[in-house]
N, C-alpha and C. Protein backbone atom coordinates (compact mmCIF):
# COMPACT_ATOMS: atom_id res chain seq x y z
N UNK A 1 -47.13 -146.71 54.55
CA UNK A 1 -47.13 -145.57 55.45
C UNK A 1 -46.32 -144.45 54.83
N UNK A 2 -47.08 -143.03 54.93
CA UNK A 2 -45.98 -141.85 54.11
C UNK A 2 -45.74 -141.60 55.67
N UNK A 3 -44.41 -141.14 55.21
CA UNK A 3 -43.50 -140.44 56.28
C UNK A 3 -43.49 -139.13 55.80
N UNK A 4 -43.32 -137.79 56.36
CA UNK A 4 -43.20 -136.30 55.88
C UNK A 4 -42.67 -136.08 57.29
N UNK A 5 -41.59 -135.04 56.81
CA UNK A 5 -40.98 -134.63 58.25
C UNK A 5 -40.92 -133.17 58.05
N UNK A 6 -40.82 -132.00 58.52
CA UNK A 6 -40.67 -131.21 58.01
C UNK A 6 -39.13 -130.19 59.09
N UNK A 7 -38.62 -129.35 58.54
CA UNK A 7 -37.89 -128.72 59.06
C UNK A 7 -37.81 -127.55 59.77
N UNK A 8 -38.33 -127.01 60.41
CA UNK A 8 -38.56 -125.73 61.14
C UNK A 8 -38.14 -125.18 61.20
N UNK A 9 -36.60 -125.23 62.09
CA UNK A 9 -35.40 -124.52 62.45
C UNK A 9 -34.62 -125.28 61.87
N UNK A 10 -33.32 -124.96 61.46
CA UNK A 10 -32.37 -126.19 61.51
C UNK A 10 -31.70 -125.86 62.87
N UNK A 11 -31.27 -124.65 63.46
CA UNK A 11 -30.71 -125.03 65.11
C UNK A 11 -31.35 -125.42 65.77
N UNK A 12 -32.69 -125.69 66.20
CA UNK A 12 -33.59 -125.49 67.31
C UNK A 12 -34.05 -127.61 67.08
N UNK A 13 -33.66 -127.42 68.31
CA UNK A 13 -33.84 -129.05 68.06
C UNK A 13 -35.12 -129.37 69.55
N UNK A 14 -35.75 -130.90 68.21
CA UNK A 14 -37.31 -131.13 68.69
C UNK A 14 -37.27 -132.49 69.35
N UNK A 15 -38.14 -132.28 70.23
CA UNK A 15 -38.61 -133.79 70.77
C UNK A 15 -39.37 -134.59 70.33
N UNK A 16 -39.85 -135.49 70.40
CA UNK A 16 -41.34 -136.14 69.96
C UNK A 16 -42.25 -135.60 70.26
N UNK A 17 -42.15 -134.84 71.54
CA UNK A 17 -43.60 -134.11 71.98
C UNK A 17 -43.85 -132.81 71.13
N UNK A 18 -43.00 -131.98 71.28
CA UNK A 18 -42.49 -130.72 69.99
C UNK A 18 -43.49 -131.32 68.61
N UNK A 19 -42.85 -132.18 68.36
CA UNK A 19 -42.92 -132.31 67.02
C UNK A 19 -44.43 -133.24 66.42
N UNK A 20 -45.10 -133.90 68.08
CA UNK A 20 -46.76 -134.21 67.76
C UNK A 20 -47.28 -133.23 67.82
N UNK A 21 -46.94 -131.79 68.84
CA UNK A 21 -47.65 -130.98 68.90
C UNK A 21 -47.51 -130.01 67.81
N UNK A 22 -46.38 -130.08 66.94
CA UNK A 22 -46.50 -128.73 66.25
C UNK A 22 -47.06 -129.41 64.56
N UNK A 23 -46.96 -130.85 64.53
CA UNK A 23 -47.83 -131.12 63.31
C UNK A 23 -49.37 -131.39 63.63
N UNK A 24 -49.40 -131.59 65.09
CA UNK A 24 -50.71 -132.12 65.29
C UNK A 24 -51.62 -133.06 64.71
N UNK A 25 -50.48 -134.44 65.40
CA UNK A 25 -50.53 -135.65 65.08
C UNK A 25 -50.22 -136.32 66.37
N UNK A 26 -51.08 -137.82 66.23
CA UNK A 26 -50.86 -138.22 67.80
C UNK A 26 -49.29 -138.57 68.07
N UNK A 27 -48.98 -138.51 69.49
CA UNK A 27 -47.00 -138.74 69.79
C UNK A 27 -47.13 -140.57 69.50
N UNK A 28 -47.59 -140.84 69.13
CA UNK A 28 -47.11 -142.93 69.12
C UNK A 28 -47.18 -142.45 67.44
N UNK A 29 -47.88 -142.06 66.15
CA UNK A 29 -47.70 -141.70 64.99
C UNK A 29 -46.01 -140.56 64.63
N UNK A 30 -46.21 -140.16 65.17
CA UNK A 30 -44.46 -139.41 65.55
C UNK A 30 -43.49 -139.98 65.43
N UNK A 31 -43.44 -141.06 66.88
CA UNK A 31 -42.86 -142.11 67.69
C UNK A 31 -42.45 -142.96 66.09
N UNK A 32 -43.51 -143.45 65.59
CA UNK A 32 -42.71 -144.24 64.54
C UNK A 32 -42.33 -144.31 63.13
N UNK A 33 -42.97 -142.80 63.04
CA UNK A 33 -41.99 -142.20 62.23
C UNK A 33 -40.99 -142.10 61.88
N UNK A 34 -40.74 -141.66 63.36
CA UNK A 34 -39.37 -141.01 63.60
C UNK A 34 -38.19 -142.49 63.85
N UNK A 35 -38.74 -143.53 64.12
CA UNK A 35 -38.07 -144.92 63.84
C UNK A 35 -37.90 -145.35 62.41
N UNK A 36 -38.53 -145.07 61.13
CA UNK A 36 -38.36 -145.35 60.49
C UNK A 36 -37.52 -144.39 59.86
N UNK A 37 -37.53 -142.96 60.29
CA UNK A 37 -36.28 -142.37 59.52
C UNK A 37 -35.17 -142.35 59.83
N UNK A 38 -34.99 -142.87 61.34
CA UNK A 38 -33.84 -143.52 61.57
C UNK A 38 -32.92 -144.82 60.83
N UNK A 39 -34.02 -145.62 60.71
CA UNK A 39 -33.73 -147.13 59.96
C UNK A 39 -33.21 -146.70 58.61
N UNK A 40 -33.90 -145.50 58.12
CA UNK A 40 -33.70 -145.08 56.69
C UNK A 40 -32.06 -144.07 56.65
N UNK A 41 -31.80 -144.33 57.86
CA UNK A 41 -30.52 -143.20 58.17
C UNK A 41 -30.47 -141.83 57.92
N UNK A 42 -31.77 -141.31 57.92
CA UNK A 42 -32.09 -139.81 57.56
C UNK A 42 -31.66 -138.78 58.70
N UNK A 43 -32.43 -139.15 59.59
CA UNK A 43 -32.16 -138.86 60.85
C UNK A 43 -31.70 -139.70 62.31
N UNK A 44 -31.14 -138.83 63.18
CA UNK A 44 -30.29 -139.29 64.47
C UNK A 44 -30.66 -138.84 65.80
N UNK A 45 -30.44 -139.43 66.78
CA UNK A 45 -31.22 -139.47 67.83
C UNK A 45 -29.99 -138.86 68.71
N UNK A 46 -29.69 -137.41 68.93
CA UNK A 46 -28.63 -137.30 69.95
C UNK A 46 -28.54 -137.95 71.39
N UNK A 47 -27.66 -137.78 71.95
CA UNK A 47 -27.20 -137.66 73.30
C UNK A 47 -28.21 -137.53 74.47
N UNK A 48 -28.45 -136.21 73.55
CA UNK A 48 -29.57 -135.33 74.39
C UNK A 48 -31.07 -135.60 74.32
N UNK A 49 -31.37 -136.50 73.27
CA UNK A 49 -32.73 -137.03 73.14
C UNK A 49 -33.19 -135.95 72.41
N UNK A 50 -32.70 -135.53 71.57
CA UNK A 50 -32.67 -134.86 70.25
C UNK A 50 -32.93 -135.55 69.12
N UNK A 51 -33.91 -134.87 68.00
CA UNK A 51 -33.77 -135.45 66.52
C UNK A 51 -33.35 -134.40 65.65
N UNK A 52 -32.41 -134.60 64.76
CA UNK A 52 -31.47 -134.02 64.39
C UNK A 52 -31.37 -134.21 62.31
N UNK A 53 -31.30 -134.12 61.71
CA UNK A 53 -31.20 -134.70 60.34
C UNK A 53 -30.23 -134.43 59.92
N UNK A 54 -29.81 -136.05 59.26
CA UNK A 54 -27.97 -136.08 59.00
C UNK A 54 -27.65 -135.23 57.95
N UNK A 55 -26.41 -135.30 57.67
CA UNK A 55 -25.73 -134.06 57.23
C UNK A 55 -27.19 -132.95 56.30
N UNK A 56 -27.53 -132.28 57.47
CA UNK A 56 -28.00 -131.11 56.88
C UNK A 56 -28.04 -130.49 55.63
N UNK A 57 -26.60 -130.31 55.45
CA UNK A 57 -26.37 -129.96 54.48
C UNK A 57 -26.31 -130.07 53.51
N UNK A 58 -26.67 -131.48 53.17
CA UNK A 58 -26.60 -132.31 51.73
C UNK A 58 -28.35 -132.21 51.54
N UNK A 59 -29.33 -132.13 52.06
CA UNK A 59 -30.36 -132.21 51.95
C UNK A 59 -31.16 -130.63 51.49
N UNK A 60 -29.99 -129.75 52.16
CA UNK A 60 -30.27 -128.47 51.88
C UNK A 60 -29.60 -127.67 50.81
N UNK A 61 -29.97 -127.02 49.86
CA UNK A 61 -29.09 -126.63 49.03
C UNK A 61 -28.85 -124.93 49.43
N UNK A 62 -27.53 -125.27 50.22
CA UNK A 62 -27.44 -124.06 51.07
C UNK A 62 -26.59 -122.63 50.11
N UNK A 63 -26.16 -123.28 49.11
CA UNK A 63 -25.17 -121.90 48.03
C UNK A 63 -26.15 -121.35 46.74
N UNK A 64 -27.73 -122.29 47.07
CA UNK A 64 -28.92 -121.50 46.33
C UNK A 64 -29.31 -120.62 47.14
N UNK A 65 -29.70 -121.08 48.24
CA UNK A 65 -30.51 -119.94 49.29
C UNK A 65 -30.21 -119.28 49.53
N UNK A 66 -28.17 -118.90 49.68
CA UNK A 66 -27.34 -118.19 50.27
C UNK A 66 -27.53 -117.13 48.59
N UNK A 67 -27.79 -117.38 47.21
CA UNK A 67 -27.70 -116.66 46.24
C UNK A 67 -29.07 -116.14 46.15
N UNK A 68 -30.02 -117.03 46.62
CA UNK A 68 -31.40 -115.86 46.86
C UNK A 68 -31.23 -115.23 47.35
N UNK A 69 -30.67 -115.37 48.78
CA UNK A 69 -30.71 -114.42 49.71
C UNK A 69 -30.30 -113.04 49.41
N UNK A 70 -28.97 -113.23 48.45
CA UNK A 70 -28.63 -112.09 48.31
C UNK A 70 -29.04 -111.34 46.87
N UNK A 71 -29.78 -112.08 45.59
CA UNK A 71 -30.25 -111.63 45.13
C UNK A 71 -31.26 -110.55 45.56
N UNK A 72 -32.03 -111.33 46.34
CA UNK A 72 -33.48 -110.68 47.18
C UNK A 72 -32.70 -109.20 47.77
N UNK A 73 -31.47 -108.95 48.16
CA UNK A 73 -31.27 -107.85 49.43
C UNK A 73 -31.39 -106.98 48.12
N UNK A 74 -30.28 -107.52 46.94
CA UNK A 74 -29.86 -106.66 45.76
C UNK A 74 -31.52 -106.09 45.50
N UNK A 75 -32.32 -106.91 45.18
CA UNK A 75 -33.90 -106.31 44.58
C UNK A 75 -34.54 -105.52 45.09
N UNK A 76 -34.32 -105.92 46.84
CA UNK A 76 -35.05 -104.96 47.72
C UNK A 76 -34.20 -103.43 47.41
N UNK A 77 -32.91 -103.63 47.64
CA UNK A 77 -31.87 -102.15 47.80
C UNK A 77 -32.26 -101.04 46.44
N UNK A 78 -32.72 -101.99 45.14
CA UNK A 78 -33.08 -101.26 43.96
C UNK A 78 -34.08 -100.80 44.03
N UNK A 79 -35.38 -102.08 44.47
CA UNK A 79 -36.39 -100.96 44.45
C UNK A 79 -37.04 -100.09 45.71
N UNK A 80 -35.57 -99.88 46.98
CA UNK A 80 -35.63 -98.46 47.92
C UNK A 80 -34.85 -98.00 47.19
N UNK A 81 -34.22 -97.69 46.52
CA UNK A 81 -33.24 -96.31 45.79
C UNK A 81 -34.72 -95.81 44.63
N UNK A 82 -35.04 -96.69 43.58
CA UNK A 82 -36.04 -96.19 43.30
C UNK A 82 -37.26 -95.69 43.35
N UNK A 83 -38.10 -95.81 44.72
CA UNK A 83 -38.44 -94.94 45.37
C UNK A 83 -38.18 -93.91 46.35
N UNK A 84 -37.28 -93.89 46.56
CA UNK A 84 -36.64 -92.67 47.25
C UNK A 84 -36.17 -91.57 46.33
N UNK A 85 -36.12 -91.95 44.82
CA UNK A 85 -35.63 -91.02 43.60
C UNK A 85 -37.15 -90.34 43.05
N UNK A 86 -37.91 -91.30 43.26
CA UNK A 86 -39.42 -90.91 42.74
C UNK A 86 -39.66 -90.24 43.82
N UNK A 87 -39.54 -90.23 45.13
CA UNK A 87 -40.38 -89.46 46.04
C UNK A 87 -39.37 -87.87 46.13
N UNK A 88 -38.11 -88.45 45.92
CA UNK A 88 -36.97 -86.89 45.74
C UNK A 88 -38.19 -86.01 44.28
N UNK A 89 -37.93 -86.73 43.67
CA UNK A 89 -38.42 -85.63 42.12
C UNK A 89 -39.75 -85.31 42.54
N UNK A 90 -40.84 -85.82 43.61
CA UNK A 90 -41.77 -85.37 43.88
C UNK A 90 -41.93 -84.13 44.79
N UNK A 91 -40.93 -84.16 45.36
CA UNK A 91 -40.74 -83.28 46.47
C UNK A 91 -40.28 -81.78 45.75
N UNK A 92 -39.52 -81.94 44.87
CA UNK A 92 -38.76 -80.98 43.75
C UNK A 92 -39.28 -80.73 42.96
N UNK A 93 -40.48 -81.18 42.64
CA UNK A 93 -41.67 -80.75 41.79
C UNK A 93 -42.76 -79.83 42.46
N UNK A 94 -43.04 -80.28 43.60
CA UNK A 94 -43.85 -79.69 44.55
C UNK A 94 -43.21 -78.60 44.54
N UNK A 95 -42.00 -78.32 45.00
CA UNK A 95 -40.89 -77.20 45.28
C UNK A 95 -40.79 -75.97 44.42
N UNK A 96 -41.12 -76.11 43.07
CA UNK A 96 -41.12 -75.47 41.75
C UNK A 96 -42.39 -75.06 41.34
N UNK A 97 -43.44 -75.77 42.17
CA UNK A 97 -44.63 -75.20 42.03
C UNK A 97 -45.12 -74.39 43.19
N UNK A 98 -44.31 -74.43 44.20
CA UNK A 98 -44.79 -73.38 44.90
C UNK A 98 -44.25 -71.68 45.06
């Protein structure tokens, strides 16, 4: 049996029903899934009748995403300054020709 779980939110926590309906798979295929990734100690069954996946954070490599993230703002911020410099010299060209 493959197991695949996938992560959606990491705050937003799912039920079995949540989580047949949003892979759209029957809830007893879910159901024992979600037993075997328990057995496998992947994931935990809160309080609240929550499934939860243990330390998050080891599964996530959160000081890459956190360096995309900010690569990505840096890339975006360069290329709005560089069009806003191309559309300035367009405007100042227009300006000189009229």
């Amino acid at each position: 049996m493959m197991v695949v779980i996938y992560i959606l939110m990491k705050d937003i926590p799912y039920t079995l029903k949540t989580l047949a309906i949003e892979f759209n798979k029957p809830y007893e295929k879910v159901k024992l899934s979600m037993k075997v990734l328990i057995k496998l100690q992947m994931i935990e069954l809160t309080e609240d009748k929550f499934y939860v996946v243990k330390n998050w954070t080891k599964y996530q490599n959160v000081d890459a995403l956190e360096k995309q993230r900010i690569e990505t703002n840096r890339r975006v911020a360069k290329h709005r300054a560089k069009k806003k410099l191309e559309e300035e010299k367009k405007k100042n060209l227009k300006n000189q020709n009229d």
